[in-house]
C-alpha atoms as a PDB file:
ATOM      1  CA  UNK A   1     -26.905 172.437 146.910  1.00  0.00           C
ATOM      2  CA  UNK A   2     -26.234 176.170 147.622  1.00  0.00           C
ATOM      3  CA  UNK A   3     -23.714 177.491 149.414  1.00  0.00           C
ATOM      4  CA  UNK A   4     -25.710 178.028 152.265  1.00  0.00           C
ATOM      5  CA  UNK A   5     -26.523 174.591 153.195  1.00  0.00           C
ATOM      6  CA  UNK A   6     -23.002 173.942 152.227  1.00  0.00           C
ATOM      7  CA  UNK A   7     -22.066 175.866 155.477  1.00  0.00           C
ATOM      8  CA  UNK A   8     -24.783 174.693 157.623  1.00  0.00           C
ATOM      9  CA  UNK A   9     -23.678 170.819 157.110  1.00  0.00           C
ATOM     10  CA  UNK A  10     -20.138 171.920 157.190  1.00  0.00           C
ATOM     11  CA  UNK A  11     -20.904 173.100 160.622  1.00  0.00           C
ATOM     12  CA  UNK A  12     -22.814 170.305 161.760  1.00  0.00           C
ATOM     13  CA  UNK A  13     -19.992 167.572 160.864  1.00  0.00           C
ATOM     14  CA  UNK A  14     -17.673 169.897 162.682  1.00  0.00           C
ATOM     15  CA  UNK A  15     -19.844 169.846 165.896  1.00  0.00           C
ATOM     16  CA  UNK A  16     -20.510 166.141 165.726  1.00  0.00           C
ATOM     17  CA  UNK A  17     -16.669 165.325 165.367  1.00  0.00           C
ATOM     18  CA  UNK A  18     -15.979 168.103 168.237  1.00  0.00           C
ATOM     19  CA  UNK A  19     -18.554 167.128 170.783  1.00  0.00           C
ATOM     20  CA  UNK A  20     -18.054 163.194 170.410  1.00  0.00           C
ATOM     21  CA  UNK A  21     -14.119 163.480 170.754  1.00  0.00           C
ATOM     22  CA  UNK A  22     -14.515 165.986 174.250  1.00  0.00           C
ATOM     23  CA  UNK A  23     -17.382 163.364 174.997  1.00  0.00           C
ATOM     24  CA  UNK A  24     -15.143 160.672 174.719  1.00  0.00           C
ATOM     25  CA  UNK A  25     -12.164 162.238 176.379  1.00  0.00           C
ATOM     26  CA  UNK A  26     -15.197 162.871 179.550  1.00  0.00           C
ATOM     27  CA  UNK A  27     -16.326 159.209 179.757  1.00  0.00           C
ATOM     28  CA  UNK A  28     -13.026 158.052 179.811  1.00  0.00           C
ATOM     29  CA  UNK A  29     -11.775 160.291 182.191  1.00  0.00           C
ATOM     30  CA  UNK A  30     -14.710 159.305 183.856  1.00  0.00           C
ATOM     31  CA  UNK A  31     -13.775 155.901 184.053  1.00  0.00           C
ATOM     32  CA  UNK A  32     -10.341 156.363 185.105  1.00  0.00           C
ATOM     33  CA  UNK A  33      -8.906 155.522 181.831  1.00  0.00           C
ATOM     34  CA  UNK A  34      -9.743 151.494 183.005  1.00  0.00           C
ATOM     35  CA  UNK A  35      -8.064 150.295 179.528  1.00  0.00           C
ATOM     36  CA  UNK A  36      -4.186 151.693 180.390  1.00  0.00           C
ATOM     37  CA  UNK A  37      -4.391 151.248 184.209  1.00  0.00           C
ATOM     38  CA  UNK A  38      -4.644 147.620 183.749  1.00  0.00           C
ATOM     39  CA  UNK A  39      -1.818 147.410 181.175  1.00  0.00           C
ATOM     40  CA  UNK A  40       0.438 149.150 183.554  1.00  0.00           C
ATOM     41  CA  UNK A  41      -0.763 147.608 186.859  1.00  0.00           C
ATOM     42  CA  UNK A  42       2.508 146.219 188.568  1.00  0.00           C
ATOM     43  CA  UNK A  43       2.397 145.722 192.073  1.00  0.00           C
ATOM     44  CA  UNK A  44       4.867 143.334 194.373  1.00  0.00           C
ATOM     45  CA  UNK A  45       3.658 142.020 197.310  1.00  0.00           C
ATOM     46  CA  UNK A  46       6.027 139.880 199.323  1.00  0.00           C
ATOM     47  CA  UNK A  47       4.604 136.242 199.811  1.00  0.00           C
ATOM     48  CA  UNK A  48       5.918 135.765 203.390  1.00  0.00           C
ATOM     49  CA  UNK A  49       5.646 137.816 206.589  1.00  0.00           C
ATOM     50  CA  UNK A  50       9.434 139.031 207.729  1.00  0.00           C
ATOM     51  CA  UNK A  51      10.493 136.353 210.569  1.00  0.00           C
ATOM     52  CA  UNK A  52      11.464 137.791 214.067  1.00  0.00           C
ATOM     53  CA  UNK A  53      11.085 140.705 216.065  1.00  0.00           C
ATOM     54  CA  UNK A  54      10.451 143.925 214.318  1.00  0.00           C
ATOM     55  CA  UNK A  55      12.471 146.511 215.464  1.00  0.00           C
ATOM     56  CA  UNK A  56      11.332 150.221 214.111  1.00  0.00           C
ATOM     57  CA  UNK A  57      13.300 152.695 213.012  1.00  0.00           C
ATOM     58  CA  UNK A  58      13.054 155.778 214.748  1.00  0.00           C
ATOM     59  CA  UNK A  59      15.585 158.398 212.864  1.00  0.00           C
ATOM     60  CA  UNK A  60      14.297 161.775 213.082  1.00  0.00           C
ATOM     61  CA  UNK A  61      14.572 161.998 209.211  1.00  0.00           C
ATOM     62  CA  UNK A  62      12.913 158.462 208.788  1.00  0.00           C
ATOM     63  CA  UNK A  63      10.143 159.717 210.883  1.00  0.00           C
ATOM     64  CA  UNK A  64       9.171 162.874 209.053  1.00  0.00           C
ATOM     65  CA  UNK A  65       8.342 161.124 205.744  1.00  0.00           C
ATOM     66  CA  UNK A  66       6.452 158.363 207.610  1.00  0.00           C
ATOM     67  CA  UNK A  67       2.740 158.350 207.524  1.00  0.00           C
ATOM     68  CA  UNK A  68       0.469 158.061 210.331  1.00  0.00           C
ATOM     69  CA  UNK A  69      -0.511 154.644 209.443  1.00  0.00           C
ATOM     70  CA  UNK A  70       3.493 153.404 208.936  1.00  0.00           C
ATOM     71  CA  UNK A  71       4.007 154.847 212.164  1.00  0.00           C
ATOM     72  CA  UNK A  72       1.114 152.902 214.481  1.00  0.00           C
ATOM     73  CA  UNK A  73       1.911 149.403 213.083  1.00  0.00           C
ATOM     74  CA  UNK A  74       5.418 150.175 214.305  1.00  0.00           C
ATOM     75  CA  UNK A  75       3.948 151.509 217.565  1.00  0.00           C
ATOM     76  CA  UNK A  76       2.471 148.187 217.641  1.00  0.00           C
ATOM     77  CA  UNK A  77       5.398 146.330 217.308  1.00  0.00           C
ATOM     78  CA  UNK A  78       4.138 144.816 213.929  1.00  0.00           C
ATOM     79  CA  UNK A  79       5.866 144.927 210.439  1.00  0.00           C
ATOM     80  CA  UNK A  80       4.571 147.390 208.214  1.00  0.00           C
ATOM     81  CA  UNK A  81       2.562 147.002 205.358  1.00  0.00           C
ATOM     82  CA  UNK A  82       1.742 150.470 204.003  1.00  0.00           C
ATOM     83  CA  UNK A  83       4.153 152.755 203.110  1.00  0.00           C
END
């Protein structure tokens, strides 16, 4: 084999190796990297409802880091579920 070809299958390999790794970095960014998320998926949800009447908190500094949504199921006089 001369040294030409040499360089021309040298290159190829190189290519292959390059494009399949960013291809594989794509598709699994793709896919939201399913294989981790699930090994790190820990959530706690509280079994019961709280008992009696919700009473909301309505400090000025509790307010400003509320969300919208916090903030109407207090309105509504329910216990929140969303942060």
């Amino acid at each position: 084999m001369n040294i030409g070809k040499r360089w021309v299958l040298t290159a190829v390999l190189a290519g292959s190796i390059a494009g399949g790794a960013l291809g594989g970095m794509l598709l699994g960014a793709a896919n939201g990297n399913a294989a981790s998320a699930a090994t790190t998926t820990t959530t706690s949800t509280p079994s019961a409802a709280p008992s009696g009447k919700f009473v909301p908190n309505e400090n000025a500094t509790h307010e400003a880091n509320e969300s919208a949504a916090r903030e109407a199921q207090e309105d509504a006089g329910q216990f929140p579920t969303v942060p």
